[in-house]
PDB file of N, CA and C in Angstrom:
ATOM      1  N   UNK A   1      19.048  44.124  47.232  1.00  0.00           N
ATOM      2  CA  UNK A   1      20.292  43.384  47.434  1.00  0.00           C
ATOM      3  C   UNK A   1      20.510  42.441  46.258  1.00  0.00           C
ATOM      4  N   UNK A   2      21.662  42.406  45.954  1.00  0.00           N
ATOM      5  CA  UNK A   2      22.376  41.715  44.517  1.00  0.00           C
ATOM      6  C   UNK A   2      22.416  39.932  45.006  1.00  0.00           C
ATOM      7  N   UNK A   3      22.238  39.146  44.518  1.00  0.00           N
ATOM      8  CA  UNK A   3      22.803  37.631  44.858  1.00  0.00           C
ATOM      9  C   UNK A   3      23.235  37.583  44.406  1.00  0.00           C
ATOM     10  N   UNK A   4      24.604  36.691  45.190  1.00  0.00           N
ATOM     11  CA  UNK A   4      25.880  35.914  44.641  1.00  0.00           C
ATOM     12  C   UNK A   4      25.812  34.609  45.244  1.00  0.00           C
ATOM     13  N   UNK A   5      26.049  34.024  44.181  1.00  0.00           N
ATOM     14  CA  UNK A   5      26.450  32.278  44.447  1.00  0.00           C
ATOM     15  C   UNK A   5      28.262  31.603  45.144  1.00  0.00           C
ATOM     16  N   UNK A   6      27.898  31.199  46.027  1.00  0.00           N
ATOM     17  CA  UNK A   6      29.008  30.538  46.723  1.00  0.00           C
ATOM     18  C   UNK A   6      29.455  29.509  46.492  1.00  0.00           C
ATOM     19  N   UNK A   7      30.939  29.396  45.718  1.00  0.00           N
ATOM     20  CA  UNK A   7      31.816  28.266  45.346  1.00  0.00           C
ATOM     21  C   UNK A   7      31.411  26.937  46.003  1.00  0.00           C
ATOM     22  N   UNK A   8      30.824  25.893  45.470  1.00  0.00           N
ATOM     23  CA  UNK A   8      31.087  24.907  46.650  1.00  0.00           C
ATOM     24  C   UNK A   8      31.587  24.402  47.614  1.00  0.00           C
ATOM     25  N   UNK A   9      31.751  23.893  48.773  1.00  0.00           N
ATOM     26  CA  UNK A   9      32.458  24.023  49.494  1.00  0.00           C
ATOM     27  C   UNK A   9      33.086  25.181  50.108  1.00  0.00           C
ATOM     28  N   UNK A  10      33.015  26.161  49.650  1.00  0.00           N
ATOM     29  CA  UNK A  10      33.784  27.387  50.262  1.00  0.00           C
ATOM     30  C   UNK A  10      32.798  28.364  51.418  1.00  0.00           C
ATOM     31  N   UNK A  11      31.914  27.799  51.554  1.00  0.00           N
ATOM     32  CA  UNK A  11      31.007  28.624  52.393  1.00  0.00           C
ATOM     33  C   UNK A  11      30.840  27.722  53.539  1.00  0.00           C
ATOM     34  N   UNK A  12      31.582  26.948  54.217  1.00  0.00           N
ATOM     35  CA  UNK A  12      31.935  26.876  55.335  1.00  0.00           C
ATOM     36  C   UNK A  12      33.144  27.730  55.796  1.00  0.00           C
ATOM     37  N   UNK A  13      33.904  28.005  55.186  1.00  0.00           N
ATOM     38  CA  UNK A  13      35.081  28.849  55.716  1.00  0.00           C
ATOM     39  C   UNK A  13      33.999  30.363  56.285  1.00  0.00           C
ATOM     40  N   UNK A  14      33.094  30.887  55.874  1.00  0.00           N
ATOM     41  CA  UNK A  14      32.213  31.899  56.040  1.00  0.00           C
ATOM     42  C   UNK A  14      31.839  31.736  57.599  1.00  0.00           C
ATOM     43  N   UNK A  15      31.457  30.955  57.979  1.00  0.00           N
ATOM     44  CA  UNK A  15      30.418  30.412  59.038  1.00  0.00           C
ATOM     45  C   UNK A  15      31.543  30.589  60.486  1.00  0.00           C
ATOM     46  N   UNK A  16      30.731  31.239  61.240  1.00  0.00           N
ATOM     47  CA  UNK A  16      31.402  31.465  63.092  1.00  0.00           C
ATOM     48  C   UNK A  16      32.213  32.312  62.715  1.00  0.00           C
ATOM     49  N   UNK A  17      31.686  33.333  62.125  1.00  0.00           N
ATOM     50  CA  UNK A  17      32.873  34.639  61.953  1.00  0.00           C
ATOM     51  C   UNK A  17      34.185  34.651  61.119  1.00  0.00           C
ATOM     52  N   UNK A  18      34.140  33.590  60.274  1.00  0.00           N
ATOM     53  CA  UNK A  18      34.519  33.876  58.867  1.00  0.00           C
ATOM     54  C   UNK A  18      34.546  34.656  57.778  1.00  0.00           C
ATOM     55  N   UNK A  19      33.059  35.154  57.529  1.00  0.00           N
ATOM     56  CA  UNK A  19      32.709  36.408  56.864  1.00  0.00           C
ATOM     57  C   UNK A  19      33.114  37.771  57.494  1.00  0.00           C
ATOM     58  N   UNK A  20      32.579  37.437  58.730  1.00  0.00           N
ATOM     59  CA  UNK A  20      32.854  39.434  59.612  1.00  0.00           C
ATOM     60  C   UNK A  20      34.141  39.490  59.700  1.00  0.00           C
ATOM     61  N   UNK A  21      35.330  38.429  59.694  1.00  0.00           N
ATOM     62  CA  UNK A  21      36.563  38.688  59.570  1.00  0.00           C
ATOM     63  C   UNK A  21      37.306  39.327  58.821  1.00  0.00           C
ATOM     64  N   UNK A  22      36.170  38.394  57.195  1.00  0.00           N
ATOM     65  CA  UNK A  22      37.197  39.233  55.936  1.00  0.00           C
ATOM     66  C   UNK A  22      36.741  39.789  56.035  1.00  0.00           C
ATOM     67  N   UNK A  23      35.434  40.290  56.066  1.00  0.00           N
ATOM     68  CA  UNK A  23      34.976  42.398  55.780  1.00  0.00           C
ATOM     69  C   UNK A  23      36.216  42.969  56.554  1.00  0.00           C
ATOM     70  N   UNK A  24      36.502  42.902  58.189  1.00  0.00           N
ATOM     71  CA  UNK A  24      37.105  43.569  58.560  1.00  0.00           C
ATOM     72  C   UNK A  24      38.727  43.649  57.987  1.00  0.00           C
ATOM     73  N   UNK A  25      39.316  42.956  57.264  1.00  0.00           N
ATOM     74  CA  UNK A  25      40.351  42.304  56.491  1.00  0.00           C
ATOM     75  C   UNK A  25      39.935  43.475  55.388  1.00  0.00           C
ATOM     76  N   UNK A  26      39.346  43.136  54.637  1.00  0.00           N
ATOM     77  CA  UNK A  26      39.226  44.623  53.499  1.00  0.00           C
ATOM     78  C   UNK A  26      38.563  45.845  54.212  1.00  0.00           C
ATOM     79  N   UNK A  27      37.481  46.194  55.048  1.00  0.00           N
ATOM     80  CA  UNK A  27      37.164  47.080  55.064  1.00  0.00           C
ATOM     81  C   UNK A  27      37.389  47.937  56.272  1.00  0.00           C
ATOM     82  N   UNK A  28      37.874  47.462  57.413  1.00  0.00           N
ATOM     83  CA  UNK A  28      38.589  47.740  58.649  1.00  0.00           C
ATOM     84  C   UNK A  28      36.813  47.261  59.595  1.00  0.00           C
ATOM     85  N   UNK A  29      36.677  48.510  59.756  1.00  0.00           N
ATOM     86  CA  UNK A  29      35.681  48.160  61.323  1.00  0.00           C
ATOM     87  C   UNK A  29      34.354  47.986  60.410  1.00  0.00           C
ATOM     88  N   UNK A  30      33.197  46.583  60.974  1.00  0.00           N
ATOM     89  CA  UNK A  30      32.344  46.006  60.445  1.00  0.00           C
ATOM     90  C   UNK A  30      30.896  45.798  61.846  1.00  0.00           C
ATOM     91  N   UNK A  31      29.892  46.682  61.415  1.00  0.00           N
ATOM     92  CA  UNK A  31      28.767  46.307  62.660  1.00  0.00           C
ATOM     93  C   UNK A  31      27.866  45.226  62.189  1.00  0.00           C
ATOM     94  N   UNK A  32      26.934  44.620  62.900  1.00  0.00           N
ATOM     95  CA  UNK A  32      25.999  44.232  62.985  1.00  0.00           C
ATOM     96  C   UNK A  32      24.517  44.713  63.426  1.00  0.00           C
ATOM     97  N   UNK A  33      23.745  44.448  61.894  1.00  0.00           N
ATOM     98  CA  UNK A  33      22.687  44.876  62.369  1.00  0.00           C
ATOM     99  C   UNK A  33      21.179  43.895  62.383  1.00  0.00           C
ATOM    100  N   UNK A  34      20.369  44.212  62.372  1.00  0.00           N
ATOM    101  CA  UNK A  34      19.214  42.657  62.285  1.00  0.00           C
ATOM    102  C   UNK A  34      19.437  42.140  63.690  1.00  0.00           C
ATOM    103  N   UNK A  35      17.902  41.936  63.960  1.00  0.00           N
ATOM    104  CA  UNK A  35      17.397  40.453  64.865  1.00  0.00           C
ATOM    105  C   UNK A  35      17.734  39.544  64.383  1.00  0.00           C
ATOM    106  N   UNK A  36      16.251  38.990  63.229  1.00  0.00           N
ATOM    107  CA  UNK A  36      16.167  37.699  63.018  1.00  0.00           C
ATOM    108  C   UNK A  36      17.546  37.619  61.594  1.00  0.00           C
ATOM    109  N   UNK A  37      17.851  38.369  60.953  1.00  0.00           N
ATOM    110  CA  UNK A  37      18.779  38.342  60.064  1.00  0.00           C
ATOM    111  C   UNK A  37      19.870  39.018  60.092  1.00  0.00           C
ATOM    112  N   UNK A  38      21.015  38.306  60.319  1.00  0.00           N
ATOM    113  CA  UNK A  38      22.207  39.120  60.859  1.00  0.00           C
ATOM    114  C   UNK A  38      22.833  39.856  59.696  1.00  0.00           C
ATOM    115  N   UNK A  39      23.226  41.172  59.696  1.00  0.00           N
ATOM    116  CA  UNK A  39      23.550  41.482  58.182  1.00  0.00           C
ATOM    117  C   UNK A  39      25.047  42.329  58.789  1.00  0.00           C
ATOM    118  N   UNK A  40      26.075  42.211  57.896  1.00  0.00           N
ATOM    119  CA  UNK A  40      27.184  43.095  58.593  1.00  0.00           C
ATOM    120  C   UNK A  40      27.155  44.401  57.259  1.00  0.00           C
ATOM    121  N   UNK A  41      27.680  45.145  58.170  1.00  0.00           N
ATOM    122  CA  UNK A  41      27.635  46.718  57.405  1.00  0.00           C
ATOM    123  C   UNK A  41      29.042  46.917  57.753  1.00  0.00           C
ATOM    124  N   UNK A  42      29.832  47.722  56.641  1.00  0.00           N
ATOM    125  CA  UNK A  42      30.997  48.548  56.630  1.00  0.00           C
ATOM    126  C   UNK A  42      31.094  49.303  55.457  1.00  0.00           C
ATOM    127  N   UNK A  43      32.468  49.936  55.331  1.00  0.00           N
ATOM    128  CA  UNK A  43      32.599  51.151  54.527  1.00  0.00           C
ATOM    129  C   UNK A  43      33.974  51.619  54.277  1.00  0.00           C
ATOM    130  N   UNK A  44      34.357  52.128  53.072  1.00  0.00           N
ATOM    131  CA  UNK A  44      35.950  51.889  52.615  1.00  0.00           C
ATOM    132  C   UNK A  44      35.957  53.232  51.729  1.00  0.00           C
ATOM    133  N   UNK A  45      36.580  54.373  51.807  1.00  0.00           N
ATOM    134  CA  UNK A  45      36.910  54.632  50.620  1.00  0.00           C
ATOM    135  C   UNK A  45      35.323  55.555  50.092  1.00  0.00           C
ATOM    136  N   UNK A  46      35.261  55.489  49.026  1.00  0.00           N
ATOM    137  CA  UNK A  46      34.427  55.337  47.867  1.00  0.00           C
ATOM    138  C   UNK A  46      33.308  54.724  48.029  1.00  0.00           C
ATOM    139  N   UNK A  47      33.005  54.026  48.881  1.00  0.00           N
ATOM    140  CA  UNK A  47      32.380  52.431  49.190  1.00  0.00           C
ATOM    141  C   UNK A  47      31.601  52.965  50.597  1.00  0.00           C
ATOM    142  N   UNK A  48      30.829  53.875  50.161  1.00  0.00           N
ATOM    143  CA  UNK A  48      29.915  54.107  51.640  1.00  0.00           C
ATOM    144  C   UNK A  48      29.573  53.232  52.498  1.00  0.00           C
ATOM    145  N   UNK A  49      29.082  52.658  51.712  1.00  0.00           N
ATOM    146  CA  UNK A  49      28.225  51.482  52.359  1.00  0.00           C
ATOM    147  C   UNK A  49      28.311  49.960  51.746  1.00  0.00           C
ATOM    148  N   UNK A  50      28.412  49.424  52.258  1.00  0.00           N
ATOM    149  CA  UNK A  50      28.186  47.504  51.817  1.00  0.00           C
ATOM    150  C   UNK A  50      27.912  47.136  52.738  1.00  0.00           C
ATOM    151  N   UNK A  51      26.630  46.262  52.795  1.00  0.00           N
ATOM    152  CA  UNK A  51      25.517  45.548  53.698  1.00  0.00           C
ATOM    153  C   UNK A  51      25.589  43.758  52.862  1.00  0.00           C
ATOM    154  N   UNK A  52      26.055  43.555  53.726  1.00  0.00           N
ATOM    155  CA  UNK A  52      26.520  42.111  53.466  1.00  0.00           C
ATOM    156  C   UNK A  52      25.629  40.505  54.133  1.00  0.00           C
ATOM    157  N   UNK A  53      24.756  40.096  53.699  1.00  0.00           N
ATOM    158  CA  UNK A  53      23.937  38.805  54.050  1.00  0.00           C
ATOM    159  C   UNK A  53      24.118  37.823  54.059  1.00  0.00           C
ATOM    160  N   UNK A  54      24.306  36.915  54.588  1.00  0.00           N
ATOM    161  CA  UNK A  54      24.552  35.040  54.729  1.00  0.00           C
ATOM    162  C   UNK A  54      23.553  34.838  54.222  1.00  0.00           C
ATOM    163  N   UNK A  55      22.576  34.821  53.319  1.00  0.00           N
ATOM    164  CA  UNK A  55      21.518  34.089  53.184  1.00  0.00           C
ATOM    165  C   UNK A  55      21.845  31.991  53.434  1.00  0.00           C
ATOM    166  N   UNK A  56      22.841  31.412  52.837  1.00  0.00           N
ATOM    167  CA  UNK A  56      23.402  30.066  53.134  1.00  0.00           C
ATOM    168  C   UNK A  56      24.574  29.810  52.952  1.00  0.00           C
ATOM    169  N   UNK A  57      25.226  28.897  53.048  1.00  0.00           N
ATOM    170  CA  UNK A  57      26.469  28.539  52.452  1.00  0.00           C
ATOM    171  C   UNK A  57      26.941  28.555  51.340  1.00  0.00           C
ATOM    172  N   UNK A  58      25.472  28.591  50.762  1.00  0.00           N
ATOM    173  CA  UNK A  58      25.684  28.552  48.711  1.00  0.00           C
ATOM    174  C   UNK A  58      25.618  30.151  48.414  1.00  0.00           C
ATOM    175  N   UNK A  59      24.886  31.264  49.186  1.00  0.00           N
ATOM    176  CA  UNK A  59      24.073  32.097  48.545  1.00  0.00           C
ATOM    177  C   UNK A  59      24.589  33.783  49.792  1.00  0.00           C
ATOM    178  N   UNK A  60      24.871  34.351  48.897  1.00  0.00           N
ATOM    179  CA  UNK A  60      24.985  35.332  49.813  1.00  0.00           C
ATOM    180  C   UNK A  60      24.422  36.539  49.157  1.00  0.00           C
ATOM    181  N   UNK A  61      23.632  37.480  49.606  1.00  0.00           N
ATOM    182  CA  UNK A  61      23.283  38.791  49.401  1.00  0.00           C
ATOM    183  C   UNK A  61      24.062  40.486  49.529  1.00  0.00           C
ATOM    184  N   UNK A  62      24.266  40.811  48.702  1.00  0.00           N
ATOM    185  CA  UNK A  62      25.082  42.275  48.712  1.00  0.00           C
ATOM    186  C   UNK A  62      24.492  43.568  48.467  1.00  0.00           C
ATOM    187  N   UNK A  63      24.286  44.349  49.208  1.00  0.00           N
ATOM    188  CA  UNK A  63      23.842  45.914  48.783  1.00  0.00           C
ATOM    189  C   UNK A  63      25.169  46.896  49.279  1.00  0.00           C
ATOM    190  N   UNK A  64      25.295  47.622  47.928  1.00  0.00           N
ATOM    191  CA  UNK A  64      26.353  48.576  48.049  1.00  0.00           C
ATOM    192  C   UNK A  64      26.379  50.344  47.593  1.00  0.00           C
ATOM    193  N   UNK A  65      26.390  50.758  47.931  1.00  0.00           N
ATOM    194  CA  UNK A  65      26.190  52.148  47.936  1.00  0.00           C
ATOM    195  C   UNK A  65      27.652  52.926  47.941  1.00  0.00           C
ATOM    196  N   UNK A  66      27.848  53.982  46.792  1.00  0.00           N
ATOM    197  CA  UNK A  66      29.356  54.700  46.429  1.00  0.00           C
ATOM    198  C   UNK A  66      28.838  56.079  46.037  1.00  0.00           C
ATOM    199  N   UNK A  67      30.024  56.646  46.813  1.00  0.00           N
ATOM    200  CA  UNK A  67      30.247  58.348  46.583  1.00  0.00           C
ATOM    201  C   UNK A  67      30.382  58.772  45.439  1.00  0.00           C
ATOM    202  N   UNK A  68      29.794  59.260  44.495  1.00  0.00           N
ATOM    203  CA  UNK A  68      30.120  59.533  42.949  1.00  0.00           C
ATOM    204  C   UNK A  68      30.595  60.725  42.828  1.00  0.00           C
ATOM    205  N   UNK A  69      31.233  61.106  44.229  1.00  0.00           N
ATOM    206  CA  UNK A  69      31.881  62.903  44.499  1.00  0.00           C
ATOM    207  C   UNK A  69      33.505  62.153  44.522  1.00  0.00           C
ATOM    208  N   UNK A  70      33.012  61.008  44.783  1.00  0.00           N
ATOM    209  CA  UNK A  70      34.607  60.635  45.706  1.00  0.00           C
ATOM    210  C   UNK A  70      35.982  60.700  44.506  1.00  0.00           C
ATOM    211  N   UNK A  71      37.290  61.297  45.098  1.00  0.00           N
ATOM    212  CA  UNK A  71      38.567  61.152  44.152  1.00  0.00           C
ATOM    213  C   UNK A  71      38.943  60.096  43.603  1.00  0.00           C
ATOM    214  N   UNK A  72      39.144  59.931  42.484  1.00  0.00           N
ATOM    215  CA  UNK A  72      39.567  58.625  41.454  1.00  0.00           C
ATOM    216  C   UNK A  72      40.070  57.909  42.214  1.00  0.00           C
ATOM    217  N   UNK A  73      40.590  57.947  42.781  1.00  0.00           N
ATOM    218  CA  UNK A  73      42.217  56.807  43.857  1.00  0.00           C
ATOM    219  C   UNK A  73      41.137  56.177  44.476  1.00  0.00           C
ATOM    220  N   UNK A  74      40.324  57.183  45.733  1.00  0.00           N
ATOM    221  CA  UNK A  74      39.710  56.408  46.171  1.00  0.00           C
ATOM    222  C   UNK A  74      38.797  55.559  45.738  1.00  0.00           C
ATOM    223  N   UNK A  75      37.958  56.320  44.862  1.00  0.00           N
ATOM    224  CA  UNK A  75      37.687  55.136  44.115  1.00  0.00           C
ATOM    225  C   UNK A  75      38.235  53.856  43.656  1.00  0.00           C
ATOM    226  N   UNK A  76      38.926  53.945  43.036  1.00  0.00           N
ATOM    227  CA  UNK A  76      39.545  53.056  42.504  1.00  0.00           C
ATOM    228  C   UNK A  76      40.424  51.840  43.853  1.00  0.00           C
ATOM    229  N   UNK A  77      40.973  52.224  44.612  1.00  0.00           N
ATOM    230  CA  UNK A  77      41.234  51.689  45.583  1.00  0.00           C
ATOM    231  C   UNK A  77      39.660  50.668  46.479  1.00  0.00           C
ATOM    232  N   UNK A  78      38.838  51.284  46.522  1.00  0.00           N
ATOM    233  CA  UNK A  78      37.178  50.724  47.316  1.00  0.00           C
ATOM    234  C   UNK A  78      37.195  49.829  45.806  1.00  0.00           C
ATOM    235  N   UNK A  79      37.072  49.811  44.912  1.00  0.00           N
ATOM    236  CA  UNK A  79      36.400  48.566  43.825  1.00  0.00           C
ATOM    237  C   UNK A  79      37.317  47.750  44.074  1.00  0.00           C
ATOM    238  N   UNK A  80      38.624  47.749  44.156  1.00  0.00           N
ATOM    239  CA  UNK A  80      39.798  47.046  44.106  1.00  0.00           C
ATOM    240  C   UNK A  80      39.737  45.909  45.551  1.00  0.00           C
ATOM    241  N   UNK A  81      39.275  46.635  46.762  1.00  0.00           N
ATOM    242  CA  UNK A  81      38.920  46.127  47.893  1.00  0.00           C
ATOM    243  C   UNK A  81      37.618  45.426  47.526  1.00  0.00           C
ATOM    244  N   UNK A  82      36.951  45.796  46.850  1.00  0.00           N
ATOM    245  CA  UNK A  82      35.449  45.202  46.888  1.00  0.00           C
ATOM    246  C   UNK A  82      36.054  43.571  46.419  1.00  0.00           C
ATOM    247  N   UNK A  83      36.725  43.932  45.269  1.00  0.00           N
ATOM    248  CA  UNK A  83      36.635  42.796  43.783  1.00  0.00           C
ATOM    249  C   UNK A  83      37.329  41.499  44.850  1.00  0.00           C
ATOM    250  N   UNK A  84      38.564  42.010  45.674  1.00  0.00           N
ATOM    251  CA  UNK A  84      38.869  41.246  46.488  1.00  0.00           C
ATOM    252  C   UNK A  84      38.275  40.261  47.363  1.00  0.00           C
ATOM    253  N   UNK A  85      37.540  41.473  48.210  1.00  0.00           N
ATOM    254  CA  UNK A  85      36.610  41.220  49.350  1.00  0.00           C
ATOM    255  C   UNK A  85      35.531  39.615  48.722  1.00  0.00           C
ATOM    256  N   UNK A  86      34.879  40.200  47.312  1.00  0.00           N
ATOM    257  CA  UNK A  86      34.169  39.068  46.785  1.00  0.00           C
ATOM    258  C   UNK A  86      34.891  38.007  46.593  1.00  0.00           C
ATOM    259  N   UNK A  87      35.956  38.317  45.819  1.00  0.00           N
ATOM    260  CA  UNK A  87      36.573  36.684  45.413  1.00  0.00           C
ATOM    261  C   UNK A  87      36.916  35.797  46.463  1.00  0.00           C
ATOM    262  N   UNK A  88      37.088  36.674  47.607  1.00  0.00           N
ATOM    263  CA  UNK A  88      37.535  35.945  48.962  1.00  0.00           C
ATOM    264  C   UNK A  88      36.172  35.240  49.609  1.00  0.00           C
ATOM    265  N   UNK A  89      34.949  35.736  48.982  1.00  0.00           N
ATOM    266  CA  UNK A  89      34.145  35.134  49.758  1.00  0.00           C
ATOM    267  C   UNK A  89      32.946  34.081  48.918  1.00  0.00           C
ATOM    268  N   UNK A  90      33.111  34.542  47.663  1.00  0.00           N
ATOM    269  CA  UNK A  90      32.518  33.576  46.938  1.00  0.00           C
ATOM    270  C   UNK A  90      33.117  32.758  45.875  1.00  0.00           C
ATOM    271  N   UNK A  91      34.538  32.695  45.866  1.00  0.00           N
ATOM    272  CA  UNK A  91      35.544  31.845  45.586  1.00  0.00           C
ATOM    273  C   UNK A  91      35.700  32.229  44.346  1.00  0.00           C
ATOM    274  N   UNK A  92      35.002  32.607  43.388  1.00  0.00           N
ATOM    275  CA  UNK A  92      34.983  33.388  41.851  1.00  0.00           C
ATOM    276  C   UNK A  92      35.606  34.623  41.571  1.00  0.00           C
ATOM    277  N   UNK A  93      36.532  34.985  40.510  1.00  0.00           N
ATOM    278  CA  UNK A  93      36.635  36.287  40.181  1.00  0.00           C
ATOM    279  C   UNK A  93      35.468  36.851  39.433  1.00  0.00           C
ATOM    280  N   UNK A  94      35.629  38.627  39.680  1.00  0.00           N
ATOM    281  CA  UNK A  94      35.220  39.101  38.580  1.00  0.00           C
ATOM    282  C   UNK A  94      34.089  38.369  37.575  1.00  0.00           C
ATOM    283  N   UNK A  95      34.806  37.967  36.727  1.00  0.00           N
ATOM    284  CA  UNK A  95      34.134  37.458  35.224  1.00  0.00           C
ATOM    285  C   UNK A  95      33.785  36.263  35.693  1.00  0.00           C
ATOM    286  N   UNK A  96      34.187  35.271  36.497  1.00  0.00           N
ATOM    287  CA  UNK A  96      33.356  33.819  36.625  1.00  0.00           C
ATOM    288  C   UNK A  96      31.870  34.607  37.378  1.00  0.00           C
ATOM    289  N   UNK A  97      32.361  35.674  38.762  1.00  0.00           N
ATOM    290  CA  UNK A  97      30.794  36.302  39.045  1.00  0.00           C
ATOM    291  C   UNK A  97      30.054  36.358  38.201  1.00  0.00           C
ATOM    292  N   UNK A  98      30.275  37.547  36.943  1.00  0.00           N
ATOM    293  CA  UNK A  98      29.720  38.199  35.913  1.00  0.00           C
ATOM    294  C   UNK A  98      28.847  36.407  35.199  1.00  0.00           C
ATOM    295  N   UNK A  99      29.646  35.463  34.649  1.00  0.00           N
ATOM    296  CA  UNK A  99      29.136  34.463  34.360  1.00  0.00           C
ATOM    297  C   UNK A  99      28.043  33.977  34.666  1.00  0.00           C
ATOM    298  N   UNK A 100      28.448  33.548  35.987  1.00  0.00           N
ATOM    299  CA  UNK A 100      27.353  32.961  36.374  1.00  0.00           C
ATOM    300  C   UNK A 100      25.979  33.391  36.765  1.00  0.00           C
ATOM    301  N   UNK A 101      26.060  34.983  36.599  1.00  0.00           N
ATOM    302  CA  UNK A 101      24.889  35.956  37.113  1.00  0.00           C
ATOM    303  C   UNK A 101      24.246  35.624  35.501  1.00  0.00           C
ATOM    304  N   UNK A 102      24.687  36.045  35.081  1.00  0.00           N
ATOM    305  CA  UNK A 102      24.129  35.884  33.019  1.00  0.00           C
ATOM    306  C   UNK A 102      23.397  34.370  33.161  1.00  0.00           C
ATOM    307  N   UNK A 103      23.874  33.227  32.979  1.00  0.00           N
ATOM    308  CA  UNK A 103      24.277  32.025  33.213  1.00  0.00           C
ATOM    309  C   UNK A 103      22.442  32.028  33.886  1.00  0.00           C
ATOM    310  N   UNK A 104      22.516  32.383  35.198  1.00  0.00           N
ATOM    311  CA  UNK A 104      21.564  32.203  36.443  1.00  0.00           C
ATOM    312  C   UNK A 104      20.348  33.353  35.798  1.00  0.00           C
ATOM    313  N   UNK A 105      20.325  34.450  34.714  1.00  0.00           N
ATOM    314  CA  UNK A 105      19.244  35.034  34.655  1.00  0.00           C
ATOM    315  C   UNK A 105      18.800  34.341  33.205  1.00  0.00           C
ATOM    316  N   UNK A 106      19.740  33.908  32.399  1.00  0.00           N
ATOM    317  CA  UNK A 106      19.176  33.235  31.456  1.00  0.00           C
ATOM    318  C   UNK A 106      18.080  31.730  31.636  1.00  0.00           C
ATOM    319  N   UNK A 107      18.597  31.328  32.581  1.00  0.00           N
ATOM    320  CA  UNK A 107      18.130  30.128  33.299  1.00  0.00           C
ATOM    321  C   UNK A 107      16.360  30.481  33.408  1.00  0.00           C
ATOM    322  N   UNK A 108      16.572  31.808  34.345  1.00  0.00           N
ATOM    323  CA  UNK A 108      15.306  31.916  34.831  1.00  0.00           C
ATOM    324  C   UNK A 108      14.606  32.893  33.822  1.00  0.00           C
ATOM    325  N   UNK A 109      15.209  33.297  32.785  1.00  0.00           N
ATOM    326  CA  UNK A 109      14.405  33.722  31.914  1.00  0.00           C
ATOM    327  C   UNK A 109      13.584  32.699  31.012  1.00  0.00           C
ATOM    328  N   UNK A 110      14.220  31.835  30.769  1.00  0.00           N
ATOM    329  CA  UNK A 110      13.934  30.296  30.175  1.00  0.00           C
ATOM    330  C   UNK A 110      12.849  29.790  31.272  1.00  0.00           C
ATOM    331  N   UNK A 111      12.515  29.965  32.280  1.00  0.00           N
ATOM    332  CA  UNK A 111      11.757  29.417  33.402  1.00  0.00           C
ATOM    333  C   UNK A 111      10.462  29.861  33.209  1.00  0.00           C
ATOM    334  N   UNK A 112      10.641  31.072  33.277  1.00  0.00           N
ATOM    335  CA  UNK A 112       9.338  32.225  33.213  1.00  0.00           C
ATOM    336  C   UNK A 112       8.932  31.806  31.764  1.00  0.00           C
ATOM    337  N   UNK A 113       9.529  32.184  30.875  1.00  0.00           N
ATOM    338  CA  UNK A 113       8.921  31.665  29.188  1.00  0.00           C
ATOM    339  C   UNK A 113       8.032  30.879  29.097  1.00  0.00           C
ATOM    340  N   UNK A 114       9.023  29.530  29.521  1.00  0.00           N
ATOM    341  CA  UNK A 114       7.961  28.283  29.798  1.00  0.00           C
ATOM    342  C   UNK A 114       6.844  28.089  30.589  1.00  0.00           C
ATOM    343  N   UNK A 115       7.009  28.931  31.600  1.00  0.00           N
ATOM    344  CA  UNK A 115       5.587  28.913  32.570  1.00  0.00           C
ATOM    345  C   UNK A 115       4.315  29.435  31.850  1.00  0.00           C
ATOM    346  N   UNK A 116       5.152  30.804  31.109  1.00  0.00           N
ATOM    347  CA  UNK A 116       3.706  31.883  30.041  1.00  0.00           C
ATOM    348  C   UNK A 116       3.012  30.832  29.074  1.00  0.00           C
ATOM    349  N   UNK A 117       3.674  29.618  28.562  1.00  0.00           N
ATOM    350  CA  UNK A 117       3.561  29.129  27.508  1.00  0.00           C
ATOM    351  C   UNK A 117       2.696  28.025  28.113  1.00  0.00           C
ATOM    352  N   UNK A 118       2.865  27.681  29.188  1.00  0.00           N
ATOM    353  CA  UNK A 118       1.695  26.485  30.126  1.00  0.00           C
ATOM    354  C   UNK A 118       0.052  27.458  30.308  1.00  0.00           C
ATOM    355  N   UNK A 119       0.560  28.223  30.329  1.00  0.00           N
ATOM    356  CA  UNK A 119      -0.815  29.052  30.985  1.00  0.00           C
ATOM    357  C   UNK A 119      -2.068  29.378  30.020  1.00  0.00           C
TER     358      UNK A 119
END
């Protein structure tokens, strides 16, 4: 599963069925699966699968799985829903995502360095 960072403040709108709303908002019908970790699953298109995690208010987890048989449209229509689906839930487009993922592995590449260099 991919992490994404949640806009400040914007991850209360998530919370008491906030999230399972918008999935169902982009992706129509959304289950639940997990005991101790509630994870919602749906599917669009192109877009077999997306397994979607609350890890917190700041932090959410994504695994996604796509038909590489599937017709251009649909395709193209499922990323279009996806790109949505995200910005709606972690307040970032696109490229601020892309950012801050770079941003967040450079960080921890700089982390690890310094640790090799203590040792």
């Amino acid at each position: 599963m991919q992490s994404f960072e949640i806009k400040r403040g914007h991850g209360k709108s998530l919370e008491d069925g906030g999230l399972k709303s918008l999935m169902e908002e982009e992706f129509g019908e959304v289950t639940e699966k997990g005991n101790n970790v509630k994870i919602l699953t749906a599917s669009y298109k192109a877009l077999t699968k997306i397994d979607v995690d609350m890890v917190s208010i700041t932090e959410v987890k994504i695994e996604t799985e796509t038909d590489s048989e599937a017709e251009p449209d649909d395709a193209l229509k499922a990323h279009q829903a996806y790109n949505r689906f995200m910005e709606k839930i972690t307040g970032f487009n696109a490229k601020q995502r892309v950012d801050r993922a770079k941003a967040k592995a450079k960080k921890e590449a700089k982390a690890a360095a310094e640790k090799e260099i203590q040792s």
